[in-house]
C-alpha atoms as a PDB file:
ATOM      1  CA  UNK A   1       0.000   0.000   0.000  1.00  0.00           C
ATOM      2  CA  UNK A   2       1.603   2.952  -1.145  1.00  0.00           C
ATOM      3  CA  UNK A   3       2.050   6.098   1.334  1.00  0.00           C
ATOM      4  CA  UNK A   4       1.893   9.838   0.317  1.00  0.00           C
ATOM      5  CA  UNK A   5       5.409  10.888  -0.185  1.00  0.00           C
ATOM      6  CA  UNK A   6       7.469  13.598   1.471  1.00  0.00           C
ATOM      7  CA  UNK A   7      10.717  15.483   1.334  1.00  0.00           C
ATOM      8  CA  UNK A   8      13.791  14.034   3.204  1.00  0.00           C
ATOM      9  CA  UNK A   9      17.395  14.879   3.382  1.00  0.00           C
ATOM     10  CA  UNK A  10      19.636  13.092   5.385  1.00  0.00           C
ATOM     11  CA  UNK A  11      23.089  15.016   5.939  1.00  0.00           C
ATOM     12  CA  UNK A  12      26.371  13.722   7.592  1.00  0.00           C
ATOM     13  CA  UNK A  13      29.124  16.581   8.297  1.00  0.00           C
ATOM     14  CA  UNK A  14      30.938  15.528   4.762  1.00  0.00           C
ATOM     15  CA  UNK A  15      27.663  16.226   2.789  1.00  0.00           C
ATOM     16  CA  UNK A  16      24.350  14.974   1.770  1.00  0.00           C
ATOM     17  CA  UNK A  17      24.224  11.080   1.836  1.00  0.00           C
ATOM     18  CA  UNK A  18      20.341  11.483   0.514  1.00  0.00           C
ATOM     19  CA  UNK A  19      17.672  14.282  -0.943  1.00  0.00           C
ATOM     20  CA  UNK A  20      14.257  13.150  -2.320  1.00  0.00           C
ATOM     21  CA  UNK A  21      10.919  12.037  -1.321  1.00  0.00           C
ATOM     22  CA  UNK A  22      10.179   8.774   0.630  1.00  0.00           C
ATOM     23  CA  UNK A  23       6.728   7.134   1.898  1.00  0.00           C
ATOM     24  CA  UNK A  24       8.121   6.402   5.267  1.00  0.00           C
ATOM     25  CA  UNK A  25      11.122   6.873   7.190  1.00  0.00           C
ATOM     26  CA  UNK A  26      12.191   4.085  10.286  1.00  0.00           C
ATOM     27  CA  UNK A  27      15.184   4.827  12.719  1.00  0.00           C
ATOM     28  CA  UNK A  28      15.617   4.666  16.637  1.00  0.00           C
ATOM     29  CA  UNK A  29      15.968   7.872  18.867  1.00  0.00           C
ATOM     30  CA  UNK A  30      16.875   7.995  22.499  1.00  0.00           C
ATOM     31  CA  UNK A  31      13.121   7.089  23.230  1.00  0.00           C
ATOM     32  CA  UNK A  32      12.868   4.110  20.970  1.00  0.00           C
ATOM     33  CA  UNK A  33      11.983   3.146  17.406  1.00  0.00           C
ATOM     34  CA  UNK A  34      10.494   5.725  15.311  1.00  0.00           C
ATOM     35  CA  UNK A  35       8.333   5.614  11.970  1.00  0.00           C
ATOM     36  CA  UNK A  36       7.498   8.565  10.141  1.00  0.00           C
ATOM     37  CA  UNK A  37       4.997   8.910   7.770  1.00  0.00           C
ATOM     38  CA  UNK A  38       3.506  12.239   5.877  1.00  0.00           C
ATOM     39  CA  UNK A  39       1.797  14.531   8.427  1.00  0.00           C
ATOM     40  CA  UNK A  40       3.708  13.371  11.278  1.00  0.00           C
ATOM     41  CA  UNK A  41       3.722  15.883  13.852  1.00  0.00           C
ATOM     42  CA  UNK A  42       6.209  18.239  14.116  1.00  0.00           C
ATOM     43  CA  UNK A  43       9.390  16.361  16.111  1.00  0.00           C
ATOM     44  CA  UNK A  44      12.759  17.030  16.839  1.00  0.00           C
ATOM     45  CA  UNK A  45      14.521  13.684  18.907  1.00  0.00           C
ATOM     46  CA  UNK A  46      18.203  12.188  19.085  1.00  0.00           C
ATOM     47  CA  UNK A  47      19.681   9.272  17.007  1.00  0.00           C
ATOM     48  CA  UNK A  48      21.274   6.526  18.644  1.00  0.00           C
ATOM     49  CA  UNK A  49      23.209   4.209  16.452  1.00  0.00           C
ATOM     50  CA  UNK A  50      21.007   2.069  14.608  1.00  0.00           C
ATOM     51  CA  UNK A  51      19.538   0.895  10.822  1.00  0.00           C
ATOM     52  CA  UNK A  52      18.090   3.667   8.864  1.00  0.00           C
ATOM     53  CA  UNK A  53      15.483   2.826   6.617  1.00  0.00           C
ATOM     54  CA  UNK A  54      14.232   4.977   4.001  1.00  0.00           C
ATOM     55  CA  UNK A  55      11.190   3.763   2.217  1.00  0.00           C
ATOM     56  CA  UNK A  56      10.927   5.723  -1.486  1.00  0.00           C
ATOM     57  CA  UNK A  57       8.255   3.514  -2.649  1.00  0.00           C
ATOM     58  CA  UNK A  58       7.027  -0.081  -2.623  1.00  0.00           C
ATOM     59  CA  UNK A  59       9.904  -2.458  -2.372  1.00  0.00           C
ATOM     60  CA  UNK A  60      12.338  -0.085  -3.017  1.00  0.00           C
ATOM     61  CA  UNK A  61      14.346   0.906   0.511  1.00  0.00           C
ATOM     62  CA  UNK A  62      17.321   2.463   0.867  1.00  0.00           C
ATOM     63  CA  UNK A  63      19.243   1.127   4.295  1.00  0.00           C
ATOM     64  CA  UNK A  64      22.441   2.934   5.793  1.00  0.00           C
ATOM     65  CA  UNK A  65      24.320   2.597   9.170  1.00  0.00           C
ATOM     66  CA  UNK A  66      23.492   5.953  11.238  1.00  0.00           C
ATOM     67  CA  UNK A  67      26.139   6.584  13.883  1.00  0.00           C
ATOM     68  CA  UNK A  68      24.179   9.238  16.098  1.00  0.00           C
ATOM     69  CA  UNK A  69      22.694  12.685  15.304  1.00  0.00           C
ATOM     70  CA  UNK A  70      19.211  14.490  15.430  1.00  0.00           C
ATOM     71  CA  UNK A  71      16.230  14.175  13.676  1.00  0.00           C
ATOM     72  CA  UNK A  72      13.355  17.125  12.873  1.00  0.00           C
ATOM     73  CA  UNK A  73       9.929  16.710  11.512  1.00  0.00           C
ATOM     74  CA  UNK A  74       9.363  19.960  10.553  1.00  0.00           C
ATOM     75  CA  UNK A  75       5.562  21.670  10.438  1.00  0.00           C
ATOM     76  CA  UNK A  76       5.532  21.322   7.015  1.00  0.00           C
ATOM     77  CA  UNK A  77       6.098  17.897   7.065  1.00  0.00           C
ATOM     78  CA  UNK A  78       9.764  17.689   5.547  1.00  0.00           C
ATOM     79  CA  UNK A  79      12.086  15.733   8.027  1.00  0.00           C
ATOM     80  CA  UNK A  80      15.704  16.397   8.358  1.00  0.00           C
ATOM     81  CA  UNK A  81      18.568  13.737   9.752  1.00  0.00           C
ATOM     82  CA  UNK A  82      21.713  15.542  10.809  1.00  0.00           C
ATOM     83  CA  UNK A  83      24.081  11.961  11.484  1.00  0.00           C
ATOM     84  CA  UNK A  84      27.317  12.173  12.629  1.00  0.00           C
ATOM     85  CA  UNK A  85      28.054   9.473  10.294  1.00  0.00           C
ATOM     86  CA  UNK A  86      25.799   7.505   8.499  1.00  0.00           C
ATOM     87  CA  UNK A  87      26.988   4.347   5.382  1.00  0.00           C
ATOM     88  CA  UNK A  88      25.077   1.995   3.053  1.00  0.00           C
ATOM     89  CA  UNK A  89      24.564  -1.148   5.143  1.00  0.00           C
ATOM     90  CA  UNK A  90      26.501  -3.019   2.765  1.00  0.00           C
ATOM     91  CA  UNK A  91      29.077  -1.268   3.169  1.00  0.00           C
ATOM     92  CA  UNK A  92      29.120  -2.238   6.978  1.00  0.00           C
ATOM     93  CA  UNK A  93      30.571  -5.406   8.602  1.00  0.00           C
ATOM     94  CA  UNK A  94      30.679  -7.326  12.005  1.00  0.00           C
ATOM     95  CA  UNK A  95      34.847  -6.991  11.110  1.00  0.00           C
ATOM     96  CA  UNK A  96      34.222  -3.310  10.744  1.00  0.00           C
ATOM     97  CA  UNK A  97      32.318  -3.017  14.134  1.00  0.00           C
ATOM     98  CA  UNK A  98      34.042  -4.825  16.188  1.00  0.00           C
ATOM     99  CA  UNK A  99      37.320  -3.194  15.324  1.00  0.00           C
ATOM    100  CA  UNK A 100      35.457   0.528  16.494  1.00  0.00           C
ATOM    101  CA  UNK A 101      34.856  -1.730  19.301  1.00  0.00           C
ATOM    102  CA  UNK A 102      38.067  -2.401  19.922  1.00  0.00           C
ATOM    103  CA  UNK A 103      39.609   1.221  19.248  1.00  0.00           C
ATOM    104  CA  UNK A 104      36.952   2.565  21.592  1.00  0.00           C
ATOM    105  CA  UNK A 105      37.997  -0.041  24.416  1.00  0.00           C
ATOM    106  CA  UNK A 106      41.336   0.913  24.103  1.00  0.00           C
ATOM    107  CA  UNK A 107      41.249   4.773  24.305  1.00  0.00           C
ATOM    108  CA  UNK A 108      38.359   4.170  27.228  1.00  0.00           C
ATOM    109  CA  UNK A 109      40.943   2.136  29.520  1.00  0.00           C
ATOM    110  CA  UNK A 110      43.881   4.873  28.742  1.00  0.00           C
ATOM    111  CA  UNK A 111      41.547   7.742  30.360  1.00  0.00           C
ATOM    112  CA  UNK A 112      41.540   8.234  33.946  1.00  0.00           C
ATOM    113  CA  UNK A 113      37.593   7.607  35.389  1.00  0.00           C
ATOM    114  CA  UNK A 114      35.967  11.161  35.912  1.00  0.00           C
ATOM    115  CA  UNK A 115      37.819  13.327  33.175  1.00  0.00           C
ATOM    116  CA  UNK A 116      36.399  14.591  30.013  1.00  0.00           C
ATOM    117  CA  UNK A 117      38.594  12.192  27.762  1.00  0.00           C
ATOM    118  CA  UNK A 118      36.857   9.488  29.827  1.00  0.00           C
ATOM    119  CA  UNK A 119      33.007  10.846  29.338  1.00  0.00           C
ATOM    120  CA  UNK A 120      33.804  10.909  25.544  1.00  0.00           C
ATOM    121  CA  UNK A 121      35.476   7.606  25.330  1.00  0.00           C
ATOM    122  CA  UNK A 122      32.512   6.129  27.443  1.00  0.00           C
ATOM    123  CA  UNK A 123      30.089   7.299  24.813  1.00  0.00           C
ATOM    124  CA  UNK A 124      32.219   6.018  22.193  1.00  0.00           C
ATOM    125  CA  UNK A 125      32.268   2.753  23.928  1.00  0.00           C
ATOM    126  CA  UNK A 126      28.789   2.733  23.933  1.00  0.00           C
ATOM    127  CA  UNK A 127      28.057   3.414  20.338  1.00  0.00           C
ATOM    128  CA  UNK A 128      30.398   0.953  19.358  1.00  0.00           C
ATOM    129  CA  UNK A 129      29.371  -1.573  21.711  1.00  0.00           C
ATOM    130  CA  UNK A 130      26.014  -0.841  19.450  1.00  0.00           C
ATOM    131  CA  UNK A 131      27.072  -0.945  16.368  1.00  0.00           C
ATOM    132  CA  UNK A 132      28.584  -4.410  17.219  1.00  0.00           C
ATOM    133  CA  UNK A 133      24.735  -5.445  18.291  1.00  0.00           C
ATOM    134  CA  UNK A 134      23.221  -3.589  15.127  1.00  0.00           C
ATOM    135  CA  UNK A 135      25.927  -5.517  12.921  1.00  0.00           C
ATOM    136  CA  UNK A 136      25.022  -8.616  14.186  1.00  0.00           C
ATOM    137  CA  UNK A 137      21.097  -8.110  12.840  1.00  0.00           C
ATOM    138  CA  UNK A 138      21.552  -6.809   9.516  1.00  0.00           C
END
C-alpha cells in the first residue's frame, strides 16, 4: 500500500548522503523506534546508532548505518537527519564493528575515570558496543 510521499534529506558533516521524497522513514531515537509517515507531527529527537530505513516507494528501501545525530519533523512535514556518520549497510561489517569496538575499548581504559577524555570515550564505547549489536542483525 503505497504512502503519500514527502521530502527528506539526510546530511552527515561531509555532505548529503540522501535528498528526495520517501513514503516512510524508520530509525531509533533515544526514546525508541520511530516511523514517520507524511503529516507526522512536528518532532525534533536524538539518534542513537542504529539501521536507517528509508522507504521511497514499494519495495524499493534504501538502508544505511546511522552513527548518532538528530532528527526534525518539521511543520511542514519535511524531516531532516543531521548523522554524525551515516553508510550503506553493505558497506558495513561485524569486522568493521568490532574493530570501532576495539579502538573505543582501548582509548576508554587509557583515560583516567571522571575526566572529560573518559566521558567521551565512554560514549564512544557505547556506540560501538552498538554498532557491534546492530551488525550482528543486519
Amino acid at each position: 500500500m503505497a504512502h503519500t510521499p514527502f521530502r527528506v534529506d539526510v546530511l552527515t558533516p561531509t555532505g548529503e548522503l540522501f535528498g528526495g521524497e520517501v513514503e516512510q522513514v524508520s530509525t531509533r531515537t533515544v526514546a525508541g523506534e520511530i516511523g514517520i509517515l507524511a503529516g507526522h507531527a512536528p518532532l525534533l529527537g536524538r539518534l542513537e546508532p542504529a539501521e536507517l530505513k528509508l522507504h521511497v516507494s514499494d519495495g524499493d528501501v534504501k538502508r544505511y548505518v546511522q552513527i548518532g545525530g538528530y532528527v526534525q519533523v518539521a511543520q511542514e512535514g519535511n524531516v531532516l537527519l543531521l548523522v554524525d556518520e551515516a553508510f550503506p549497510v553493505e558497506e558495513y561489517s561485524v569486522e568493521d564493528a568490532k574493530q570501532r569496538q576495539e579502538k573505543a575499548a582501548t582509548r576508554l581504559a587509557a583515560c583516567d575515570e571522571g575526566t572529560e577524555a573518559h566521558r567521551l570515550a565512554l560514549a564512544a564505547k557505547q556506540r560501538a558496543d552498538a554498532l557491534v549489536r546492530l551488525a550482528d542483525r543486519l
